[in-house]
C-alpha atoms as a PDB file:
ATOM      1  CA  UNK A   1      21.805   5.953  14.740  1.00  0.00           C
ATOM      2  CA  UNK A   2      25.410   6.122  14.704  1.00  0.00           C
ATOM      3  CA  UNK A   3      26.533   8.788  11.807  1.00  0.00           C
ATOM      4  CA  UNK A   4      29.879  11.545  11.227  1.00  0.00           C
ATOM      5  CA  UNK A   5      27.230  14.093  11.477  1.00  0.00           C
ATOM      6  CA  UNK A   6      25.782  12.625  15.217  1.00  0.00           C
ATOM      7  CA  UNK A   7      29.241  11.377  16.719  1.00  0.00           C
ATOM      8  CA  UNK A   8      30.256  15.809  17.732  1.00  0.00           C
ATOM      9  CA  UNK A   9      26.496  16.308  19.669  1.00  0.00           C
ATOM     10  CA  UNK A  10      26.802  13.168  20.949  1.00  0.00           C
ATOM     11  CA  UNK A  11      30.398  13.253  22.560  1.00  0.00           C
ATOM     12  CA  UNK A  12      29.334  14.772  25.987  1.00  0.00           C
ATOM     13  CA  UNK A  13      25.480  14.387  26.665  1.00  0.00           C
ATOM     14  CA  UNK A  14      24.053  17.252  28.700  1.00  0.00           C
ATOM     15  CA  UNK A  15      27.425  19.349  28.067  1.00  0.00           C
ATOM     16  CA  UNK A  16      28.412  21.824  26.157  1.00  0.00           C
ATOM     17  CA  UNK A  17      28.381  20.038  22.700  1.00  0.00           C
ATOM     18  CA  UNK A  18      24.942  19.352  23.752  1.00  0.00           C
ATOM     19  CA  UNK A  19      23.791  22.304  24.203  1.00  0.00           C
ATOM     20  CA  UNK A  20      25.653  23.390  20.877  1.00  0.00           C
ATOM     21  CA  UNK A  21      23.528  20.980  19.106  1.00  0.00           C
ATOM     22  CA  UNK A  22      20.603  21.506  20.658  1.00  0.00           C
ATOM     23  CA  UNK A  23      20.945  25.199  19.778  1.00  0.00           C
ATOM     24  CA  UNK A  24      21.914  24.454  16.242  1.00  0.00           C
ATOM     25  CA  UNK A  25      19.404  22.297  15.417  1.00  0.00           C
ATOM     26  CA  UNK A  26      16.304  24.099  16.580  1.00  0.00           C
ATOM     27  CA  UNK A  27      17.762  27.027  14.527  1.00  0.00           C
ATOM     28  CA  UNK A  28      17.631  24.501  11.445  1.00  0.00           C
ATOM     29  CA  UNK A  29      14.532  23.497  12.261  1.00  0.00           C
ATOM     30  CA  UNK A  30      12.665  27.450  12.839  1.00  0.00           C
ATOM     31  CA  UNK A  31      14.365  28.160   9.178  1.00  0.00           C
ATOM     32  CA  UNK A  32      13.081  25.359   7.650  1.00  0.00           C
ATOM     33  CA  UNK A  33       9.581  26.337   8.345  1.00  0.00           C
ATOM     34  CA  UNK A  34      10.372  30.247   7.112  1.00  0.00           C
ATOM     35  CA  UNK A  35      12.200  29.863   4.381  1.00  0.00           C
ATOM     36  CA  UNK A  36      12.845  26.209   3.028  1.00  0.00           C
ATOM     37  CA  UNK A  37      15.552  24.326   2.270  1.00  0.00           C
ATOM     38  CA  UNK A  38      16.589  26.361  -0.392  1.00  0.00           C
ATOM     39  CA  UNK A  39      17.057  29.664   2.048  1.00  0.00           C
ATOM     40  CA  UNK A  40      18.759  27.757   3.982  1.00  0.00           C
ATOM     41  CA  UNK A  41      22.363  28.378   5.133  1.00  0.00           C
ATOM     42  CA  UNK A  42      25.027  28.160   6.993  1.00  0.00           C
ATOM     43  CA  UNK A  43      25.591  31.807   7.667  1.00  0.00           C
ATOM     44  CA  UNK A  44      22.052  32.094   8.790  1.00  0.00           C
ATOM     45  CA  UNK A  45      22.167  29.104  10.775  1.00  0.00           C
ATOM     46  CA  UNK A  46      24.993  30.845  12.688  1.00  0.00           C
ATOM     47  CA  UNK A  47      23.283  34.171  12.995  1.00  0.00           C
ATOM     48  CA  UNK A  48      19.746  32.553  14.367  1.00  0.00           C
ATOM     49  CA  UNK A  49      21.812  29.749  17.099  1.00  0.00           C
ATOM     50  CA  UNK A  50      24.361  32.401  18.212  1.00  0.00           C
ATOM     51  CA  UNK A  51      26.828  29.458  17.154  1.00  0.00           C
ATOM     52  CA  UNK A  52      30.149  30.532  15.632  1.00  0.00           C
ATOM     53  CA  UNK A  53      30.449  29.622  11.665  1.00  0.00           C
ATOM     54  CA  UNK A  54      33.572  27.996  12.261  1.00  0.00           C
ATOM     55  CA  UNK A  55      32.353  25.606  14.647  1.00  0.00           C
ATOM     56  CA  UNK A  56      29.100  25.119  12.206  1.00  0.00           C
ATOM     57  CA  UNK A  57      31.872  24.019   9.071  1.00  0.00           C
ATOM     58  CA  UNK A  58      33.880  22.000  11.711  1.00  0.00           C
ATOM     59  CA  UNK A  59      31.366  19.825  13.342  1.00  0.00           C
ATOM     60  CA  UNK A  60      28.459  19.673  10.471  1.00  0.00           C
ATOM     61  CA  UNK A  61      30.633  20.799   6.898  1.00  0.00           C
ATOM     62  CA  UNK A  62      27.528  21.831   5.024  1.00  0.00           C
ATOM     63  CA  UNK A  63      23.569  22.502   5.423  1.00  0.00           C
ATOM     64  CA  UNK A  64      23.403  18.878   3.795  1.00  0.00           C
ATOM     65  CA  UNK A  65      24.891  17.462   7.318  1.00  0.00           C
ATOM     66  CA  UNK A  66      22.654  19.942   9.523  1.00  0.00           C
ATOM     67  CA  UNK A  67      19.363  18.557   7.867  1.00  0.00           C
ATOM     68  CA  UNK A  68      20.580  14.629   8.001  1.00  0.00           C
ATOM     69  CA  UNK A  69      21.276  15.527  11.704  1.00  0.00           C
ATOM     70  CA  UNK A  70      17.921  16.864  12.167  1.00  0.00           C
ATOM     71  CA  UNK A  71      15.942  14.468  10.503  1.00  0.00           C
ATOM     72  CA  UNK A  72      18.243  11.708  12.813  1.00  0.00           C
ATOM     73  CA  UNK A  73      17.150  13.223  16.191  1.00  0.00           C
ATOM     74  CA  UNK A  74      13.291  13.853  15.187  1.00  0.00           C
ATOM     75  CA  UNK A  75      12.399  10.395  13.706  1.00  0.00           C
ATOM     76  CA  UNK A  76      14.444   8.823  17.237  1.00  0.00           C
ATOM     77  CA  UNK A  77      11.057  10.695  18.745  1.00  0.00           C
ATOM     78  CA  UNK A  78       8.742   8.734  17.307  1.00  0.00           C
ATOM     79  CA  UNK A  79       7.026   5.891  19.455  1.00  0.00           C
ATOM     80  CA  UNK A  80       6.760   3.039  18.019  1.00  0.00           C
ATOM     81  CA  UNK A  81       2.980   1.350  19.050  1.00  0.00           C
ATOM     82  CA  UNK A  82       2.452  -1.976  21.060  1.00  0.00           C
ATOM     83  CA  UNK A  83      -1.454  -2.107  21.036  1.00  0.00           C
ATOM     84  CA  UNK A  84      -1.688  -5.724  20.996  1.00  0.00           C
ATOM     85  CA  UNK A  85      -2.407  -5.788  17.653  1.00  0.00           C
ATOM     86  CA  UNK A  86      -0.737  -4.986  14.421  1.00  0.00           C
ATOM     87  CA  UNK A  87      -4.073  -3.608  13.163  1.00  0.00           C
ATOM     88  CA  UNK A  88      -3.906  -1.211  15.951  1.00  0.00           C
ATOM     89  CA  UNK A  89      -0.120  -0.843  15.532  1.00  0.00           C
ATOM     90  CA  UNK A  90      -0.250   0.072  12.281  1.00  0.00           C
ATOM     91  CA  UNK A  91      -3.068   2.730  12.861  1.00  0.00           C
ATOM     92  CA  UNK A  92      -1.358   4.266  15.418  1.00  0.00           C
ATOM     93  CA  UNK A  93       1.622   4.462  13.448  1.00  0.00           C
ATOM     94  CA  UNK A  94      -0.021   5.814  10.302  1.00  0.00           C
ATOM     95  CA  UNK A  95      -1.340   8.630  12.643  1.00  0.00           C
ATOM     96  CA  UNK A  96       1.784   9.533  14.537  1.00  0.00           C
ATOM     97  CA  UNK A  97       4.002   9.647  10.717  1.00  0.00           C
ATOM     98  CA  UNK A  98       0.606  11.409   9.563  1.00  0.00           C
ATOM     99  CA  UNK A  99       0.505  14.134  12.299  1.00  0.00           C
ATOM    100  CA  UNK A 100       4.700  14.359  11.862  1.00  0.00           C
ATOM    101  CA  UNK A 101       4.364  15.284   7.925  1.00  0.00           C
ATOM    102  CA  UNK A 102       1.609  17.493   8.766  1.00  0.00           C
ATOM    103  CA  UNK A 103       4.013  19.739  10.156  1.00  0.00           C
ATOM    104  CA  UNK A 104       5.707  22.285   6.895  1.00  0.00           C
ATOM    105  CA  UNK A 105       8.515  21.866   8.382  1.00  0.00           C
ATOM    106  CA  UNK A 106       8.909  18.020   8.536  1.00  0.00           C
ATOM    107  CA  UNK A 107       7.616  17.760   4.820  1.00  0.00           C
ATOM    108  CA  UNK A 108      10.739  20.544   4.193  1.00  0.00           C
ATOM    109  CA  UNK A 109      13.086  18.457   6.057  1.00  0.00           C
ATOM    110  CA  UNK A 110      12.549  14.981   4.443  1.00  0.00           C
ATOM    111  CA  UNK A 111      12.742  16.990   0.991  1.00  0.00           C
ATOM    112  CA  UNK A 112      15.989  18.260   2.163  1.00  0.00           C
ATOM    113  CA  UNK A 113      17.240  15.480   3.139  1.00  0.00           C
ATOM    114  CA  UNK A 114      16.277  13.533   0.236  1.00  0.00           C
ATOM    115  CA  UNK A 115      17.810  16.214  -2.239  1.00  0.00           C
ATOM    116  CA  UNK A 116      21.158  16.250  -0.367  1.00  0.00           C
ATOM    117  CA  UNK A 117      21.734  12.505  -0.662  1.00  0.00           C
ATOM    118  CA  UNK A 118      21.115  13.145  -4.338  1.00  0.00           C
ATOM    119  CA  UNK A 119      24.048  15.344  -4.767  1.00  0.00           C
ATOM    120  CA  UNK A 120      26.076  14.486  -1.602  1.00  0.00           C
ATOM    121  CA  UNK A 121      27.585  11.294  -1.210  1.00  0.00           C
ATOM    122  CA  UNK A 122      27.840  11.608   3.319  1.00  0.00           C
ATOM    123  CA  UNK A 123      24.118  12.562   2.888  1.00  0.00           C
ATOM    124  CA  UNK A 124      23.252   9.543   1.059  1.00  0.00           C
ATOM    125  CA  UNK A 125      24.913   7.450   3.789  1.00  0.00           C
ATOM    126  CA  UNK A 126      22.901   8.701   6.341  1.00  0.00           C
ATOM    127  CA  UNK A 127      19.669   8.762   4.661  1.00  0.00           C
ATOM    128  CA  UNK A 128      20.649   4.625   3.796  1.00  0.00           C
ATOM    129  CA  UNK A 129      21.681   4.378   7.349  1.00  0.00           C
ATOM    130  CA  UNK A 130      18.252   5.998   9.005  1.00  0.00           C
ATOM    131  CA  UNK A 131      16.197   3.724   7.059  1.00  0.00           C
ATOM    132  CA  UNK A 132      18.417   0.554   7.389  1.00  0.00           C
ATOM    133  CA  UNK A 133      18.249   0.778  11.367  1.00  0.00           C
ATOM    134  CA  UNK A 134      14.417   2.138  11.344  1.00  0.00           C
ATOM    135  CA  UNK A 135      12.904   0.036   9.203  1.00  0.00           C
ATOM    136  CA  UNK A 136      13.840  -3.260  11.705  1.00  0.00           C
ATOM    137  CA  UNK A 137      12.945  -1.188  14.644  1.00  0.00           C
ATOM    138  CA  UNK A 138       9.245  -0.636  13.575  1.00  0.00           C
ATOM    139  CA  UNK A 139       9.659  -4.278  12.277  1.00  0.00           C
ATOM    140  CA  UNK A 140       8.991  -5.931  15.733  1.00  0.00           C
ATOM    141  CA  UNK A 141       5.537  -5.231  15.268  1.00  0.00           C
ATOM    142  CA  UNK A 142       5.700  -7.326  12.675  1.00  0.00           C
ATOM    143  CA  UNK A 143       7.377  -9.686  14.685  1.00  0.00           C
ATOM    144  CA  UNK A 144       5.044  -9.899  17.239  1.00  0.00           C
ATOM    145  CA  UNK A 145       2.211 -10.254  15.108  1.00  0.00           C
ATOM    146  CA  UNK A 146       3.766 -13.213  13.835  1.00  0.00           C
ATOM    147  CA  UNK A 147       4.154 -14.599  17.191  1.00  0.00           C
ATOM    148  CA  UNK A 148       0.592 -13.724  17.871  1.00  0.00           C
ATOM    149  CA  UNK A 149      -0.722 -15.814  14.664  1.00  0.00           C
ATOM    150  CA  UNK A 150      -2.112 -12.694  12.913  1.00  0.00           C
ATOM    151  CA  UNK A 151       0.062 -13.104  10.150  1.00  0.00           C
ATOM    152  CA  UNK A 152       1.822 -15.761   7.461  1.00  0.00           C
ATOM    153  CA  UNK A 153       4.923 -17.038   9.392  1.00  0.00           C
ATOM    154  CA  UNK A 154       7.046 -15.801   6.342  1.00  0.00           C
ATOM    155  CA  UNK A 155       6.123 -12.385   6.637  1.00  0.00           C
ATOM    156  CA  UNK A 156       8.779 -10.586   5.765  1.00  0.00           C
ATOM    157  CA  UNK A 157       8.460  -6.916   8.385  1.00  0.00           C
ATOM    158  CA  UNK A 158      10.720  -4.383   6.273  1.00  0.00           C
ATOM    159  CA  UNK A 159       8.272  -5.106   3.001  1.00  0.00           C
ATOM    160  CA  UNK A 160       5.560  -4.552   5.624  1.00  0.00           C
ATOM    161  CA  UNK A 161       6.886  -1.041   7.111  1.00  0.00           C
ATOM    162  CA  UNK A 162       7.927   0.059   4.028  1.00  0.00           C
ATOM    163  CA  UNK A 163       4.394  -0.470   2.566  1.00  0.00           C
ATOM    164  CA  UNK A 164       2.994   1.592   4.987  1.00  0.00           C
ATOM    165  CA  UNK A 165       5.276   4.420   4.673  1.00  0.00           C
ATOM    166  CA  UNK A 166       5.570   4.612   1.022  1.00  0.00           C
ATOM    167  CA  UNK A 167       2.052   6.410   0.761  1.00  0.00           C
ATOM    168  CA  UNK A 168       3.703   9.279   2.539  1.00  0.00           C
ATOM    169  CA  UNK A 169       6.563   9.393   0.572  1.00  0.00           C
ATOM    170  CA  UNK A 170       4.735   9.507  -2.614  1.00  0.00           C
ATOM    171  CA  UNK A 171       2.362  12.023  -1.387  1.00  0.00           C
ATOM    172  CA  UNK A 172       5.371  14.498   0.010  1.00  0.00           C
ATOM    173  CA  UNK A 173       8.161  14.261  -2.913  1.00  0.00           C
ATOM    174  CA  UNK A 174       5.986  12.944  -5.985  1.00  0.00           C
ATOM    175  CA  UNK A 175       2.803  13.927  -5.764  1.00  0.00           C
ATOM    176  CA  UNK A 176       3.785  17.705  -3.819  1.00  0.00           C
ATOM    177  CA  UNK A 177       0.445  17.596  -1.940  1.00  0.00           C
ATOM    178  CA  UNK A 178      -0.070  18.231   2.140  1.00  0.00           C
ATOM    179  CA  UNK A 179      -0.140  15.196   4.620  1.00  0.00           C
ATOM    180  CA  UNK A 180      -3.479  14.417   6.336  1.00  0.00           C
ATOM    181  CA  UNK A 181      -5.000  12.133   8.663  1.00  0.00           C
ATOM    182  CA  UNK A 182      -7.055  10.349   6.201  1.00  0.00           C
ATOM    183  CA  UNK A 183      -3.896   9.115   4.523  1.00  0.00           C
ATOM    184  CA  UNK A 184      -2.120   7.674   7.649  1.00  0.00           C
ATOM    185  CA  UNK A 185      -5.629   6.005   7.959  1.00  0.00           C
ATOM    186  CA  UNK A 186      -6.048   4.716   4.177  1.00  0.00           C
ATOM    187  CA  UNK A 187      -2.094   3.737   4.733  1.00  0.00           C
ATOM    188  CA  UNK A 188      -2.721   1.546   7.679  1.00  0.00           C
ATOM    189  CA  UNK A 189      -5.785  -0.029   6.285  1.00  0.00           C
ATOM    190  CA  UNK A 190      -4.264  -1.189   2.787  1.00  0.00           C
ATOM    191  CA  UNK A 191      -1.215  -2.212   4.590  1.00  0.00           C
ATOM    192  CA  UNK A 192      -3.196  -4.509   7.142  1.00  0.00           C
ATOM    193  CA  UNK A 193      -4.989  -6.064   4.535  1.00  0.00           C
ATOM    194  CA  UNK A 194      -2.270  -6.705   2.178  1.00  0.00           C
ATOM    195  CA  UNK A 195      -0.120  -8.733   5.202  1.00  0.00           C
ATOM    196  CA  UNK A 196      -3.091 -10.463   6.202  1.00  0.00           C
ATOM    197  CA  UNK A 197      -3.413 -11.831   2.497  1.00  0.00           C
ATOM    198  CA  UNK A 198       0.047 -12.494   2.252  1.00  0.00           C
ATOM    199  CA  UNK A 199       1.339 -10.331  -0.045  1.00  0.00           C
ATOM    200  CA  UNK A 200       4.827  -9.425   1.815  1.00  0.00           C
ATOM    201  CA  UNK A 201       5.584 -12.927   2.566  1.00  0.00           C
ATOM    202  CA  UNK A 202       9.302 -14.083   1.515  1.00  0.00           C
ATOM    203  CA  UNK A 203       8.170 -16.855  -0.599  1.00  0.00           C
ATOM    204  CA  UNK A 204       9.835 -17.273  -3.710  1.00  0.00           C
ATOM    205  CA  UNK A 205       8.028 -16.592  -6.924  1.00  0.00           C
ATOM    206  CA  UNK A 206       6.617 -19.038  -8.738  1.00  0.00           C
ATOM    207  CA  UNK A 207       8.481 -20.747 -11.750  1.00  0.00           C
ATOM    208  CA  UNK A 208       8.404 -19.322 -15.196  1.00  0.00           C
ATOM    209  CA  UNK A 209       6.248 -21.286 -17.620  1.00  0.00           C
ATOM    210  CA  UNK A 210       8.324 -23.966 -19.740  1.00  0.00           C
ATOM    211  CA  UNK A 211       7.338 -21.981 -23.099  1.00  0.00           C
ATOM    212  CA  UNK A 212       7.477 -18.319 -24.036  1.00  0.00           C
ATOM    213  CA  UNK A 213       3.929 -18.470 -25.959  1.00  0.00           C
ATOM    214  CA  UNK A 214       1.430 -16.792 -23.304  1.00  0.00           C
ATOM    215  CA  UNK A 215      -1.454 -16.500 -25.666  1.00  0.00           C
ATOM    216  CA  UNK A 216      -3.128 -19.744 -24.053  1.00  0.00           C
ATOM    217  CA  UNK A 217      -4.082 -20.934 -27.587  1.00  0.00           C
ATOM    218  CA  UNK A 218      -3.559 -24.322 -28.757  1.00  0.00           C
ATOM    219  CA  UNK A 219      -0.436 -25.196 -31.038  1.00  0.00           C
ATOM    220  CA  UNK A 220      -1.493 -25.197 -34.513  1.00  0.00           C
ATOM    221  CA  UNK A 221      -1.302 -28.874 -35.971  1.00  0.00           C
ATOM    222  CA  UNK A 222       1.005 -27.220 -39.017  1.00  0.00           C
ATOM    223  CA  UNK A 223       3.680 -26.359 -35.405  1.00  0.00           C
ATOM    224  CA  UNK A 224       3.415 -30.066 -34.433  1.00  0.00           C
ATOM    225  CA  UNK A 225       4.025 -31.377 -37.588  1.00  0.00           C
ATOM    226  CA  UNK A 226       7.768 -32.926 -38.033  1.00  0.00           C
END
């Protein structure tokens, strides 16, 4: 993913800025897990990398871009499954995003993340953008499902992934409740089901009855009468 927060770490791979960011970043990360997003700051940040403040404000302008950066460069980790099946895709999926949430720290980083875009309009960008180019990444499963004949040809692959990770979503920022294995599995299992039924399919939605009386009962003759 291309974002203002990525294009500094990203100028000179292996170089200094590299290492800057690499330094940074893990420092993010280890207070995360101690202290939350709400201990979080830039002054610490700078104390537990070594990395002058300054260069903190210049290159990242606020916790809000350290934590969108983060979240960027963990998620890129993630392997995306070619099983030979999207049953098996989607499993192995569910497990890796289950076993990634099941760290404190990852649950404290998507909440971060997700309360900066609420109050920070650059944040909000990059949590659109991370989604926008993930989603059609883990899509070509989809894809090649399709191709394989396991699912409707219409199958649209964003409704797909975003079925399966909505379960996590719900249990991290809704519901407040740990990440376990038995979710990724429950996740992958509804999800595979749904597809194979149909249900995220891009066919339009059937038309709208010709009256607005959805009672089923017959007209009464007195209605009829002109």
């Amino acid at each position: 993913m291309t974002t203002a927060h990525q294009a500094s770490g990203e100028s000179r791979p292996g170089g200094r800025t590299a290492r800057t960011r690499q330094a940074v970043l893990a420092a993010v990360f280890e207070e995360l897990g101690q202290g939350g997003f709400a201990a979080l700051s830039m002054e610490k940040i700078a104390q537990a990398s070594g990395i002058h403040l300054a260069t903190l404000y210049r290159r990242w302008r606020c916790v809000e871009g350290l934590v969108c950066d983060l979240l960027t460069g963990l998620s890129a980790e993630v392997p995306l499954p070619d099983t030979g099946t999207l049953e098996g895709d989607l499993r192995v999926l569910a497990r890796t995003i289950a076993a990634f949430y099941a760290d404190e720290r990852m649950r404290s980083l998507i909440e971060a993340v997700v309360s900066a875009a609420a109050r920070d309009a650059e944040a909000a960008t990059v949590l659109r953008n991370f989604f926008a180019e993930r989603l059609p990444l883990a899509g070509r499963m989809v894809d090649r499902a399709i191709e394989r004949g396991e699912l409707p040809a219409d199958t649209d692959p964003e409704m797909v992934m975003t079925g399966l990770g909505a379960p996590f979503y719900y249990r991290i920022l809704i519901a407040r409740r740990p990440v376990d294995m038995a979710l990724g599995e429950s996740a992958a299992t509804a999800v595979w089901a749904a597809a194979r039924a149909g249900a995220y399919t891009k066919a339009a939605a059937p038309d709208a009855p010709a009256t607005t009386d959805t009672s089923g009962a017959p007209e009464p003759p007195e209605a009829r009468e002109t």
